[in-house]
N, C-alpha and C. Protein backbone atom coordinates (compact mmCIF):
# COMPACT_ATOMS: atom_id res chain seq x y z
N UNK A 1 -54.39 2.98 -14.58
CA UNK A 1 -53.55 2.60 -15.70
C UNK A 1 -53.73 1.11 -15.99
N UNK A 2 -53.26 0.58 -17.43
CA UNK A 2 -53.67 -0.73 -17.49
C UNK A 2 -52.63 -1.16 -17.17
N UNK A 3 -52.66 -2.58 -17.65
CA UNK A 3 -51.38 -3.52 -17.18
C UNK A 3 -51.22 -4.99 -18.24
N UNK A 4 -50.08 -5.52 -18.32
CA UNK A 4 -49.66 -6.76 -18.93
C UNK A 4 -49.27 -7.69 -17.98
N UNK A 5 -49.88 -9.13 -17.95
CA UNK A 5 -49.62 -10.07 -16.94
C UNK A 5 -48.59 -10.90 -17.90
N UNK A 6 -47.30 -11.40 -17.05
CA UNK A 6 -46.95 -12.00 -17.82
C UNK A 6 -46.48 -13.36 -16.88
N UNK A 7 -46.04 -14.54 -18.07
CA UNK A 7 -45.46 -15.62 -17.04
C UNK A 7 -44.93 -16.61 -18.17
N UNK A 8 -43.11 -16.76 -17.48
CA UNK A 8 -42.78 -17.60 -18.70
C UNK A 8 -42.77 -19.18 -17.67
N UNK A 9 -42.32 -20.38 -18.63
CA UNK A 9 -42.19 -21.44 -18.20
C UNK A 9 -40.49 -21.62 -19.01
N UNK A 10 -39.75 -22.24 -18.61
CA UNK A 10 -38.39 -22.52 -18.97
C UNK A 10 -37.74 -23.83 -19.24
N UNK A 11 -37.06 -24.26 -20.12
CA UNK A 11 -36.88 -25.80 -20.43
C UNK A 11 -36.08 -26.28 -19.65
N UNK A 12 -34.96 -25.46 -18.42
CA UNK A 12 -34.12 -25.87 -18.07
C UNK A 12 -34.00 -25.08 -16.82
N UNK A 13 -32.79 -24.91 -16.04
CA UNK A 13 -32.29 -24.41 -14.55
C UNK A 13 -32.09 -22.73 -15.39
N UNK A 14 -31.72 -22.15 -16.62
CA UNK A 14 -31.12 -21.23 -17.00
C UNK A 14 -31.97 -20.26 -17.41
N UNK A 15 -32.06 -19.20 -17.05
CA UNK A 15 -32.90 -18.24 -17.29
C UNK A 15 -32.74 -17.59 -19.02
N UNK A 16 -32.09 -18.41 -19.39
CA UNK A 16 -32.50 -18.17 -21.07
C UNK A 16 -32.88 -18.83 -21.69
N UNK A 17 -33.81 -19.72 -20.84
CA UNK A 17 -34.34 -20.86 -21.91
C UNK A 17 -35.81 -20.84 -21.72
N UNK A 18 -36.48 -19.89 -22.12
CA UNK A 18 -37.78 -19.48 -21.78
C UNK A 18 -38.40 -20.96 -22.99
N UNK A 19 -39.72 -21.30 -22.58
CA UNK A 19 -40.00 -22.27 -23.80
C UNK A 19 -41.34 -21.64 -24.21
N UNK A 20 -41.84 -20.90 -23.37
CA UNK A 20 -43.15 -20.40 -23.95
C UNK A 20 -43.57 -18.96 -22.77
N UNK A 21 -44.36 -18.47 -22.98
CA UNK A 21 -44.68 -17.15 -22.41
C UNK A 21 -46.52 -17.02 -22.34
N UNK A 22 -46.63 -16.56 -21.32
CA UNK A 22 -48.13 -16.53 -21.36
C UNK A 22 -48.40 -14.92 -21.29
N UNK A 23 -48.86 -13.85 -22.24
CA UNK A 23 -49.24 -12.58 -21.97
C UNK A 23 -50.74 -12.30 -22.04
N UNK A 24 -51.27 -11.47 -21.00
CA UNK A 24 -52.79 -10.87 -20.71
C UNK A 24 -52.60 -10.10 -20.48
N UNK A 25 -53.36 -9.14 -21.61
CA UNK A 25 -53.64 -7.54 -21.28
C UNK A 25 -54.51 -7.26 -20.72
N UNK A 26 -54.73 -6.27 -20.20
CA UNK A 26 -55.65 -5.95 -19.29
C UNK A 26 -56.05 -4.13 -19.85
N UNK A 27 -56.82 -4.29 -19.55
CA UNK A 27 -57.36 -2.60 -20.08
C UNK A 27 -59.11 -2.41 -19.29
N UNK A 28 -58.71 -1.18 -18.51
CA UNK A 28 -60.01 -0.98 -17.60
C UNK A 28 -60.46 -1.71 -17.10
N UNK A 29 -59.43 -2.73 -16.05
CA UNK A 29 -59.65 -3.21 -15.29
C UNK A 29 -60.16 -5.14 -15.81
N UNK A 30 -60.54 -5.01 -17.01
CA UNK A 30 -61.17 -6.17 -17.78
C UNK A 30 -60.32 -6.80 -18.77
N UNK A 31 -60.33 -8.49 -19.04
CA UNK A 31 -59.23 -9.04 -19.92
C UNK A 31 -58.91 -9.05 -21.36
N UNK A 32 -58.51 -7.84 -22.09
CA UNK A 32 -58.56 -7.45 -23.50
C UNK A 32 -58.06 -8.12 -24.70
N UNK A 33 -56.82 -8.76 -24.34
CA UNK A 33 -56.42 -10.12 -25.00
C UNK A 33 -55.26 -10.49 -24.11
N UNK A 34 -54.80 -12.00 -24.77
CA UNK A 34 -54.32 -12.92 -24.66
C UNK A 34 -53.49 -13.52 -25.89
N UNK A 35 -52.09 -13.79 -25.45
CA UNK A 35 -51.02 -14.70 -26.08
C UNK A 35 -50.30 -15.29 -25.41
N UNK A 36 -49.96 -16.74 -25.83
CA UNK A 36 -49.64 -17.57 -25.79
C UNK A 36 -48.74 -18.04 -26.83
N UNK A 37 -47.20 -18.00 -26.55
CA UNK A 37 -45.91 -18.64 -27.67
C UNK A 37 -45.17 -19.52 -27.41
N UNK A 38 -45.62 -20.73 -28.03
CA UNK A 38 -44.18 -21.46 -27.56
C UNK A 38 -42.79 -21.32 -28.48
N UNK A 39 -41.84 -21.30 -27.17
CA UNK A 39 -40.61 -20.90 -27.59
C UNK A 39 -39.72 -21.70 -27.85
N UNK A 40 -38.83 -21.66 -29.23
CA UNK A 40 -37.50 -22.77 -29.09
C UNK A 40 -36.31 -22.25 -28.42
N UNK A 41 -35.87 -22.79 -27.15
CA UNK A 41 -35.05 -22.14 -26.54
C UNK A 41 -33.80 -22.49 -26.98
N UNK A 42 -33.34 -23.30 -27.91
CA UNK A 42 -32.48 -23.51 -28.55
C UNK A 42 -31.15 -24.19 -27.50
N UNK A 43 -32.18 -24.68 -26.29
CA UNK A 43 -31.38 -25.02 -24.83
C UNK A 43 -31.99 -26.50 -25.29
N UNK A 44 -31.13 -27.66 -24.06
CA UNK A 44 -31.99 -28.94 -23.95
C UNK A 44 -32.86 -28.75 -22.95
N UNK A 45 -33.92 -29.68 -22.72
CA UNK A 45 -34.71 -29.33 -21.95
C UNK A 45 -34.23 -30.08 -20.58
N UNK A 46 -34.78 -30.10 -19.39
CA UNK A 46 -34.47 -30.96 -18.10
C UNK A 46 -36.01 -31.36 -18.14
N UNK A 47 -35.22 -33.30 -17.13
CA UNK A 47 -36.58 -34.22 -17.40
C UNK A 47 -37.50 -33.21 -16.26
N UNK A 48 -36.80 -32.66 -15.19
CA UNK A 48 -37.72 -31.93 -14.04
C UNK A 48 -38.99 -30.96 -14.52
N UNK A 49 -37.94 -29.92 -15.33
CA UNK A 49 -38.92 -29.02 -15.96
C UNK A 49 -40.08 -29.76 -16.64
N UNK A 50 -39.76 -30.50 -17.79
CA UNK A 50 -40.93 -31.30 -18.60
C UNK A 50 -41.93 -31.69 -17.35
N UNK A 51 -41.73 -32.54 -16.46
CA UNK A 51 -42.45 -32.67 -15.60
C UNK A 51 -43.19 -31.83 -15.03
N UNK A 52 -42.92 -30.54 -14.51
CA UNK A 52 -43.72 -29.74 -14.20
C UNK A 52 -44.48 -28.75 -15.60
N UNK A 53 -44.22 -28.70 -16.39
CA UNK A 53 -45.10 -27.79 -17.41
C UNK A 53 -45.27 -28.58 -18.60
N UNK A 54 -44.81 -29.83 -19.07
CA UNK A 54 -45.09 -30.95 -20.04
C UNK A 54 -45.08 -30.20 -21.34
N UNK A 55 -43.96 -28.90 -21.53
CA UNK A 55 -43.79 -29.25 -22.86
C UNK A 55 -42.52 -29.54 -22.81
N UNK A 56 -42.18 -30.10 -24.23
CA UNK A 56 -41.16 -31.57 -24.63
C UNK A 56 -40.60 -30.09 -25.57
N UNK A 57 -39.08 -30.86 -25.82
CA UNK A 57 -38.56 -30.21 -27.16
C UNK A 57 -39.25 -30.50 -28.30
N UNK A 58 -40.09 -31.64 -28.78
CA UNK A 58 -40.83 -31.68 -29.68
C UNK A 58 -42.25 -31.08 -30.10
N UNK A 59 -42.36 -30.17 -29.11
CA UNK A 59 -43.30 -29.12 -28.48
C UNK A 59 -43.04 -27.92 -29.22
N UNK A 60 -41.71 -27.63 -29.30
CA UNK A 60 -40.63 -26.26 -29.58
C UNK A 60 -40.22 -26.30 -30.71
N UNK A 61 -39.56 -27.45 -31.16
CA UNK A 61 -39.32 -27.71 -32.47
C UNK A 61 -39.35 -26.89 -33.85
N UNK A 62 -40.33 -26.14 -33.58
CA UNK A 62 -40.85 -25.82 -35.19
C UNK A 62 -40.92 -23.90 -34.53
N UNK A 63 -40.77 -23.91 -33.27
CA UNK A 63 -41.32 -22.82 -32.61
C UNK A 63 -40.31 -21.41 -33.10
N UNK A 64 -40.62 -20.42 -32.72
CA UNK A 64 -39.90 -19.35 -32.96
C UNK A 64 -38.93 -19.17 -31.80
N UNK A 65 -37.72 -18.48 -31.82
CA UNK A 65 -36.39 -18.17 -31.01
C UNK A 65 -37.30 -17.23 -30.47
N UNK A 66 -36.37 -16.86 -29.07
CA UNK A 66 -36.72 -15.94 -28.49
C UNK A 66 -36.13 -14.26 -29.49
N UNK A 67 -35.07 -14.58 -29.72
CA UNK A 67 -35.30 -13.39 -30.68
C UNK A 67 -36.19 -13.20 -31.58
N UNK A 68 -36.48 -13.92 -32.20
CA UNK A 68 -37.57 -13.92 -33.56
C UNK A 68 -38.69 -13.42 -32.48
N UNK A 69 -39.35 -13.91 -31.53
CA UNK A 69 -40.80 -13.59 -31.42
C UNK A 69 -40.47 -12.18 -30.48
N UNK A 70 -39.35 -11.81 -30.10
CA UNK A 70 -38.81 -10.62 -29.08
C UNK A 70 -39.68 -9.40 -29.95
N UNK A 71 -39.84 -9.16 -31.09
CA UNK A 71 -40.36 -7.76 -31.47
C UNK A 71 -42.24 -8.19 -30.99
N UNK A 72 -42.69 -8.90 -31.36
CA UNK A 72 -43.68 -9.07 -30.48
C UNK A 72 -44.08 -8.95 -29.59
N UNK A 73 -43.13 -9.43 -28.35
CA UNK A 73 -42.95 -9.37 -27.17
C UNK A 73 -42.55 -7.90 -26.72
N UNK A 74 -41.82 -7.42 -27.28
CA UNK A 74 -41.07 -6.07 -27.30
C UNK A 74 -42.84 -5.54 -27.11
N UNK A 75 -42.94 -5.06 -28.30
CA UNK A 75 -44.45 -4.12 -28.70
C UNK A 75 -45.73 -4.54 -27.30
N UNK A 76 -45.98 -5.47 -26.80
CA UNK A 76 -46.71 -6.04 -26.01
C UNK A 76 -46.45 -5.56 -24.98
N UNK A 77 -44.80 -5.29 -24.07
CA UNK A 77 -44.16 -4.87 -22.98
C UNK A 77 -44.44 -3.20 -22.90
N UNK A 78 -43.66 -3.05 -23.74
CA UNK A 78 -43.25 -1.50 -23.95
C UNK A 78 -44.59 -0.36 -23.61
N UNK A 79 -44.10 0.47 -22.35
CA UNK A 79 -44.61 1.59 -22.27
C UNK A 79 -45.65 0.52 -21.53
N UNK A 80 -45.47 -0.41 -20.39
CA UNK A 80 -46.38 -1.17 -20.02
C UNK A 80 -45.93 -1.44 -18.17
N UNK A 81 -47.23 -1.18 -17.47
CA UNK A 81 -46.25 -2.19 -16.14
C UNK A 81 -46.81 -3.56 -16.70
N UNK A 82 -45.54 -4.44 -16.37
CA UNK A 82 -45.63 -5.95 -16.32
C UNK A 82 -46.07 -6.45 -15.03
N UNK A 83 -47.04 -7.37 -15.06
CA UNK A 83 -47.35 -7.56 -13.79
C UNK A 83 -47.02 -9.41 -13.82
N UNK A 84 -46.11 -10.15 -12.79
CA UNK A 84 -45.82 -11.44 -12.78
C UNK A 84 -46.04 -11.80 -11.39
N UNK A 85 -46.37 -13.10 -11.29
CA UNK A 85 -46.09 -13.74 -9.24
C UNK A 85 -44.72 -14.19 -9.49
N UNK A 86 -44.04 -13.67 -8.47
CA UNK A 86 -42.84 -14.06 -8.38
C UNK A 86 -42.25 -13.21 -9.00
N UNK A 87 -42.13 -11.52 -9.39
CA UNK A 87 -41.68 -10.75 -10.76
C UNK A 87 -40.49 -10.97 -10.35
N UNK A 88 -39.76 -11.24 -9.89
CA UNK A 88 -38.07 -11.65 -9.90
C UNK A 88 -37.65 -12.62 -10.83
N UNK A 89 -38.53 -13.42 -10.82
CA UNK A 89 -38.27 -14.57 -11.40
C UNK A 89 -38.16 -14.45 -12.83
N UNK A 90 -39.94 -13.88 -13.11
CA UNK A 90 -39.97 -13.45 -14.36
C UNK A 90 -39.19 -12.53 -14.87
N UNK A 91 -38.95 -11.11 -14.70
CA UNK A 91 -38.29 -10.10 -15.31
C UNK A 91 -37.19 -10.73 -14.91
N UNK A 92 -36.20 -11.78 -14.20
CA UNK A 92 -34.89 -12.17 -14.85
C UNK A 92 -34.78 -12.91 -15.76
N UNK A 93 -35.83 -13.38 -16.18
CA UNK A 93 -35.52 -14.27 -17.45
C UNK A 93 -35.94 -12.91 -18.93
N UNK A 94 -36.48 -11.86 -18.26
CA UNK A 94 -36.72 -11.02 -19.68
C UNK A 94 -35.30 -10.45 -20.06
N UNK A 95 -34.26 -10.31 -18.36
CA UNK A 95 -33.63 -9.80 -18.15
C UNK A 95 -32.43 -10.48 -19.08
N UNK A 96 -32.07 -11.73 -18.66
CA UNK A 96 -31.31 -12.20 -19.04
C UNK A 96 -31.74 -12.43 -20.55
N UNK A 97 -32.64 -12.46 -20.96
CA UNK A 97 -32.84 -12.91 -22.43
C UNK A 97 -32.01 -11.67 -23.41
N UNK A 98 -32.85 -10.33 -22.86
CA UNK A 98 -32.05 -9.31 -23.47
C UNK A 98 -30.65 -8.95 -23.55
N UNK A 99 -30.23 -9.38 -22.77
CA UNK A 99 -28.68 -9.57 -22.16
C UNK A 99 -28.29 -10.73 -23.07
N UNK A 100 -28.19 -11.98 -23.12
CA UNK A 100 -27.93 -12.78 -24.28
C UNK A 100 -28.18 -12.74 -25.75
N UNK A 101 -29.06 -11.72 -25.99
CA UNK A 101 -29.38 -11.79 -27.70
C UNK A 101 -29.26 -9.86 -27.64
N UNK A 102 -29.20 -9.25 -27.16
CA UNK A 102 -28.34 -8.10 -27.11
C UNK A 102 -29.98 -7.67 -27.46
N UNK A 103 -30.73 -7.82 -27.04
CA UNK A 103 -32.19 -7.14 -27.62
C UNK A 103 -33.08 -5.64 -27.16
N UNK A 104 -33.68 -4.90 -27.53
CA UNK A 104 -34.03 -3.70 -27.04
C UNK A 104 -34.52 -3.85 -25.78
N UNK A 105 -34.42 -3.28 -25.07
CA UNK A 105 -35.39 -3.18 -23.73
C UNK A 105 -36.33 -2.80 -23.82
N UNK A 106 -37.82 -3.10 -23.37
CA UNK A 106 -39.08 -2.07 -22.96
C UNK A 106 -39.05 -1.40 -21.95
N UNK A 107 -39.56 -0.32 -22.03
CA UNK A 107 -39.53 0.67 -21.03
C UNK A 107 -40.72 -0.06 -20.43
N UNK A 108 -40.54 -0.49 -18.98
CA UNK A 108 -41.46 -1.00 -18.49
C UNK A 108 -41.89 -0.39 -16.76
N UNK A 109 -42.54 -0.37 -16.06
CA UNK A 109 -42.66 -0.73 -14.51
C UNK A 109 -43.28 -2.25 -14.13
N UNK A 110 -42.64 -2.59 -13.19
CA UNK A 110 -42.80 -4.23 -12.41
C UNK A 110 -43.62 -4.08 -11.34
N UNK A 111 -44.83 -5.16 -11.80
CA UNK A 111 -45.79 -5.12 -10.17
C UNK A 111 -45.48 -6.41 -9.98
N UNK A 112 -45.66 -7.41 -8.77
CA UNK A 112 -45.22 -8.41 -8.34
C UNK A 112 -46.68 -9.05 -7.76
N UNK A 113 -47.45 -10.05 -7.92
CA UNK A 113 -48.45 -10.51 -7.26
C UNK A 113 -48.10 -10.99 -6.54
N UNK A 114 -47.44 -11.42 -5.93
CA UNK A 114 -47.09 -12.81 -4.84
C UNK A 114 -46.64 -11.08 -3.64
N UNK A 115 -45.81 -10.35 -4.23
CA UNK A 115 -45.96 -9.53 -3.02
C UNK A 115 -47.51 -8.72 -2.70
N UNK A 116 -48.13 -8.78 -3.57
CA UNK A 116 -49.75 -8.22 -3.32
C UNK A 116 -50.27 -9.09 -2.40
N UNK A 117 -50.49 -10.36 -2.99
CA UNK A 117 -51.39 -11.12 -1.86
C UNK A 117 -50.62 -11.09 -0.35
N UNK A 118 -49.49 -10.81 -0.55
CA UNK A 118 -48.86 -11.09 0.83
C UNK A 118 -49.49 -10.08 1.25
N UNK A 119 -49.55 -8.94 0.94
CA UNK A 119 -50.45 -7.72 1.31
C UNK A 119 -52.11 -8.21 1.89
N UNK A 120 -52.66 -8.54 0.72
CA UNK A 120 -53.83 -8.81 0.47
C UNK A 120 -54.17 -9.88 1.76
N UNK A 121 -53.72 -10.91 1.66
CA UNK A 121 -54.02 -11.98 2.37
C UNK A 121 -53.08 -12.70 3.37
N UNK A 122 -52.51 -11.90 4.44
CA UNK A 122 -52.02 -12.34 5.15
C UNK A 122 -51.93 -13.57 5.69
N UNK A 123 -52.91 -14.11 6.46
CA UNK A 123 -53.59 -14.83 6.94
C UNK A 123 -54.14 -15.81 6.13
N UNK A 124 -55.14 -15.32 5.50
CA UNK A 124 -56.20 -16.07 4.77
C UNK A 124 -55.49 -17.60 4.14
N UNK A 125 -54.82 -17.27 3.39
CA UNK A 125 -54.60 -18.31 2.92
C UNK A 125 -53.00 -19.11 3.52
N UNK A 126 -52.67 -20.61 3.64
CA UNK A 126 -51.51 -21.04 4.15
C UNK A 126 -50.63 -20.46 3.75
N UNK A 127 -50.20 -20.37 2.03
CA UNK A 127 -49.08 -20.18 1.59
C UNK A 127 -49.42 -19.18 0.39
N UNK A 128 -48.80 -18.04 -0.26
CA UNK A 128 -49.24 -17.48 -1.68
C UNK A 128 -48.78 -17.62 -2.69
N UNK A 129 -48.76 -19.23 -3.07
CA UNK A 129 -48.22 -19.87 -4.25
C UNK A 129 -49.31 -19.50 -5.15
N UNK A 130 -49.37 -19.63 -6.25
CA UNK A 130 -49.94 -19.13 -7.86
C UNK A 130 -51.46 -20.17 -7.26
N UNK A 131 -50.62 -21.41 -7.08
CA UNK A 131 -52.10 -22.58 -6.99
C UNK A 131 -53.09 -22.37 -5.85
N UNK A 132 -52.41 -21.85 -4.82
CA UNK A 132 -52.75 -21.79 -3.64
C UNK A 132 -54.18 -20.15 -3.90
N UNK A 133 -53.53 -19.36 -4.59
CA UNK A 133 -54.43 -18.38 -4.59
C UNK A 133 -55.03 -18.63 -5.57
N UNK A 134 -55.12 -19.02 -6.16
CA UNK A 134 -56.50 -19.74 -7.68
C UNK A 134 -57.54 -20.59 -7.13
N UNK A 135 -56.91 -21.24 -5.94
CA UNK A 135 -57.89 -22.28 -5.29
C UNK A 135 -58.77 -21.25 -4.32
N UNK A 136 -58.09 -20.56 -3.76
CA UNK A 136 -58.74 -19.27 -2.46
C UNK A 136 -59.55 -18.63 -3.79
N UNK A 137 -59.37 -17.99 -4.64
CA UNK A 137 -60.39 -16.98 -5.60
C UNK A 137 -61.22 -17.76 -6.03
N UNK A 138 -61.25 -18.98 -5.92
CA UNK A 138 -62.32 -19.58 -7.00
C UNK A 138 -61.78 -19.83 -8.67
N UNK A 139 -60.87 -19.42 -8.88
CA UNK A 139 -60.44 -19.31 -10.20
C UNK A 139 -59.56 -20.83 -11.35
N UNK A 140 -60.21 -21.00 -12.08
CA UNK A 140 -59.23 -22.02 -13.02
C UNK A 140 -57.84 -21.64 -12.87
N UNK A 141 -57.50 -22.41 -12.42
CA UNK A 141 -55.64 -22.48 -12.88
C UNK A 141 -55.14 -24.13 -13.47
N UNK A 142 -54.63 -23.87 -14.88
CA UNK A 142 -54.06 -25.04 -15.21
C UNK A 142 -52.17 -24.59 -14.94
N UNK A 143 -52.08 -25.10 -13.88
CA UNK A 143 -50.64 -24.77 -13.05
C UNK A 143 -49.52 -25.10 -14.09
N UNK A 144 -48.87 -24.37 -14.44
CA UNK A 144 -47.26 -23.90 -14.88
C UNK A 144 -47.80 -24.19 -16.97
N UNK A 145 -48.98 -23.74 -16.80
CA UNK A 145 -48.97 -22.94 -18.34
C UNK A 145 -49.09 -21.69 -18.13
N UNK A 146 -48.43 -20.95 -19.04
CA UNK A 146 -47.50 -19.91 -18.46
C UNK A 146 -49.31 -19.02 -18.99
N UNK A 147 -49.84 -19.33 -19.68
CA UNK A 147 -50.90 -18.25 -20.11
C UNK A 147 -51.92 -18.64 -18.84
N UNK A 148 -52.18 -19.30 -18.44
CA UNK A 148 -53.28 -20.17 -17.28
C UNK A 148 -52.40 -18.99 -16.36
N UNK A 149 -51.31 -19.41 -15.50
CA UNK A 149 -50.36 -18.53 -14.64
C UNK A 149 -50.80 -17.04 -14.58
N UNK A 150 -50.52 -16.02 -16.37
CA UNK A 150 -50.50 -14.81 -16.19
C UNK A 150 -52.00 -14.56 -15.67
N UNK A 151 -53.00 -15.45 -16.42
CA UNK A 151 -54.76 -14.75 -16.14
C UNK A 151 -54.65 -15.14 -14.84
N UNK A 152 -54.03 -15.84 -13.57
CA UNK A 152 -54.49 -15.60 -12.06
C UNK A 152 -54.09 -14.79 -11.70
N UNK A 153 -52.84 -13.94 -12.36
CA UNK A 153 -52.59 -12.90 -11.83
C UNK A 153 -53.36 -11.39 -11.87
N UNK A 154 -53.97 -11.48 -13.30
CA UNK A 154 -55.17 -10.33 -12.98
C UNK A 154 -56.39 -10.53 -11.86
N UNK A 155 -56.91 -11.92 -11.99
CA UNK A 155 -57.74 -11.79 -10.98
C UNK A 155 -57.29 -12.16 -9.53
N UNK A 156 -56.02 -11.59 -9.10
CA UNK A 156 -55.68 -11.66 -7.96
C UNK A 156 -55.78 -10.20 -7.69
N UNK A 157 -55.43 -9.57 -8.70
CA UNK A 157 -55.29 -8.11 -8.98
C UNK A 157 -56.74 -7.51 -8.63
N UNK A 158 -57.74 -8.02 -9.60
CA UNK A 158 -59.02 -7.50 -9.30
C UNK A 158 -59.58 -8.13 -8.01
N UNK A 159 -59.44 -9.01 -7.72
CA UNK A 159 -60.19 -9.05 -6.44
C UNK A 159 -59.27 -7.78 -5.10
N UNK A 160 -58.17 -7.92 -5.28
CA UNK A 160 -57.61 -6.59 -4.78
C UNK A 160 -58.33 -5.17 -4.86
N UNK A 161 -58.63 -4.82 -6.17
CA UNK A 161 -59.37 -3.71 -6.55
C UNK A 161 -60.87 -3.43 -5.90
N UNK A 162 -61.17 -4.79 -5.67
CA UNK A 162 -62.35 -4.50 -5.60
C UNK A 162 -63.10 -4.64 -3.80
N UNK A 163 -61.64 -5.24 -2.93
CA UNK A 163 -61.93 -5.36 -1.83
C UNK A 163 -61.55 -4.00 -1.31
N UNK A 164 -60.63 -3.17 -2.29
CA UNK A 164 -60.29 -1.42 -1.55
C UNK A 164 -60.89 -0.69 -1.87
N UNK A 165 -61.80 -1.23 -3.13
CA UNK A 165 -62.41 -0.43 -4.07
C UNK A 165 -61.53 0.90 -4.60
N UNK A 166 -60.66 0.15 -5.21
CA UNK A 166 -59.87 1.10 -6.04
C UNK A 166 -60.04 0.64 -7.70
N UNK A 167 -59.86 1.50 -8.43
CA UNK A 167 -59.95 2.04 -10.09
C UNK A 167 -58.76 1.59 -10.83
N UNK A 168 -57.86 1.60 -10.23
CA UNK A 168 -56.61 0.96 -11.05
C UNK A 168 -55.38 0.56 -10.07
N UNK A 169 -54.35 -0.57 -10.83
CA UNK A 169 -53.42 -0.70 -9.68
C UNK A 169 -52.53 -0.46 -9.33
N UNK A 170 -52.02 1.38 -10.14
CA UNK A 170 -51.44 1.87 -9.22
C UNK A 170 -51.74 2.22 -7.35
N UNK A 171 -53.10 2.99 -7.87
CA UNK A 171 -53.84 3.07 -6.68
C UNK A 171 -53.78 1.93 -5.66
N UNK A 172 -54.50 0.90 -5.93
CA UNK A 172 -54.10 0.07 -5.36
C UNK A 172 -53.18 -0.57 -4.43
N UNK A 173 -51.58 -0.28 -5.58
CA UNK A 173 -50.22 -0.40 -4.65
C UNK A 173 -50.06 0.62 -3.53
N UNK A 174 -50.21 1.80 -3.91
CA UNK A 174 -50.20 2.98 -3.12
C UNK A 174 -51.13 2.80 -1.64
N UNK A 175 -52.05 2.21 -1.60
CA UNK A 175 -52.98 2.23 -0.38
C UNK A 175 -52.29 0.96 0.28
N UNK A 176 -51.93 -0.01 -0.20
CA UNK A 176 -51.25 -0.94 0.63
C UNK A 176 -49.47 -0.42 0.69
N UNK A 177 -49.23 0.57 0.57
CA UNK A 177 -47.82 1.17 0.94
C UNK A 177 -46.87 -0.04 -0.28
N UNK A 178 -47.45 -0.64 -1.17
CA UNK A 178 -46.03 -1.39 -2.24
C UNK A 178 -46.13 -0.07 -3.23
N UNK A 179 -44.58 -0.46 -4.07
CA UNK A 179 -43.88 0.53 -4.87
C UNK A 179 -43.82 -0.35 -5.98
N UNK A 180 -44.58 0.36 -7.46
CA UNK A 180 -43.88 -0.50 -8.29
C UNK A 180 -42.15 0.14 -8.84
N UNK A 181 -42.00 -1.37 -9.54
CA UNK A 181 -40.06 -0.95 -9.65
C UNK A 181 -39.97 -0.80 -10.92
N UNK A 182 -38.88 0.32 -10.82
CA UNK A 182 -38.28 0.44 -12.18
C UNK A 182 -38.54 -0.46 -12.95
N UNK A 183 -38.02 0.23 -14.58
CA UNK A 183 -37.31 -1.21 -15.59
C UNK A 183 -36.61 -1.54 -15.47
N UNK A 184 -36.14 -2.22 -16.40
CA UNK A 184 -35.14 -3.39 -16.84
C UNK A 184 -33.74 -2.33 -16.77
């Protein structure tokens, strides 16, 4: 089955202040497209956050609400597993978004990378932070852009696939005993 990587970045401590979203589809295993939105979270931003992902409210400004770009987002999700590092993190901010703007849900299933590599790479690597496994794969990561973020998560995915030699990642989860979770 295919899959959607996703990964937001947030202007603030509050899980409704998404400022931008990084989505990668994935289809047969290979990267089919890519989006990238920045969001006006209609929140202020914190100097911390800016610091770690450097966009500014003047970044957002002109940007679309999370409701406005939600039917987008909606259509992109729906009838999809979402795959995020850290999916707690992420699906509470989808969570809470829908919950604050009263918005449809996607029927979704949640895969979690950060619990894969824990699978995957016990050992291997010190820690299974996003940076930490981009540096172990070989892979570009421009750290906490949320579209840079979602593409390490497929190829954390495929190098998974391809060390069990499995076809898709349900399979995948299933041979390392993880469950993906419900929706929203």
């Amino acid at each position: 089955m295919d899959y959607v990587a996703i990964d937001f970045e947030t202007a603030n401590a509050n899980l409704t202040s998404p400022c931008s979203i990084g989505i990668v589809r994935v289809y047969k295993n290979e990267i089919y497209d890519e989006w990238y939105f920045l969001i006006n979270p209609n929140e202020p931003f914190s100097d911390f956050k800016i610091m770690i992902h450097h966009i500014t409210p003047d970044d957002v400004k002109d940007a679309l609400t999370v409701e406005k770009i939600w039917p987008q987002i909606f259509e992109l999700l729906n009838n999809q597993i979402v795959v995020c590092h850290n999916a707690d993190f992420d699906i509470s901010i989808l969570r809470a978004c829908i919950n604050k703007y009263n918005l449809p849900k996607p029927n979704i299933k949640i895969a979690c990378t950060l619990r894969l590599a824990r699978k995957l790479w016990k050992e291997e690597v010190y820690n299974h932070r996003l940076n930490t496994l981009a540096g172990y794969l070989g892979v570009e990561l421009d750290h906490h852009n949320a579209l840079s973020d979602a593409r390490v998560c497929y190829y954390i995915i495929n190098r998974g696939l391809r060390m069990y030699q499995e076809n898709d990642l349900e399979s995948l989860y299933a041979k390392l005993g993880l469950k993906l979770k419900g929706g929203l």
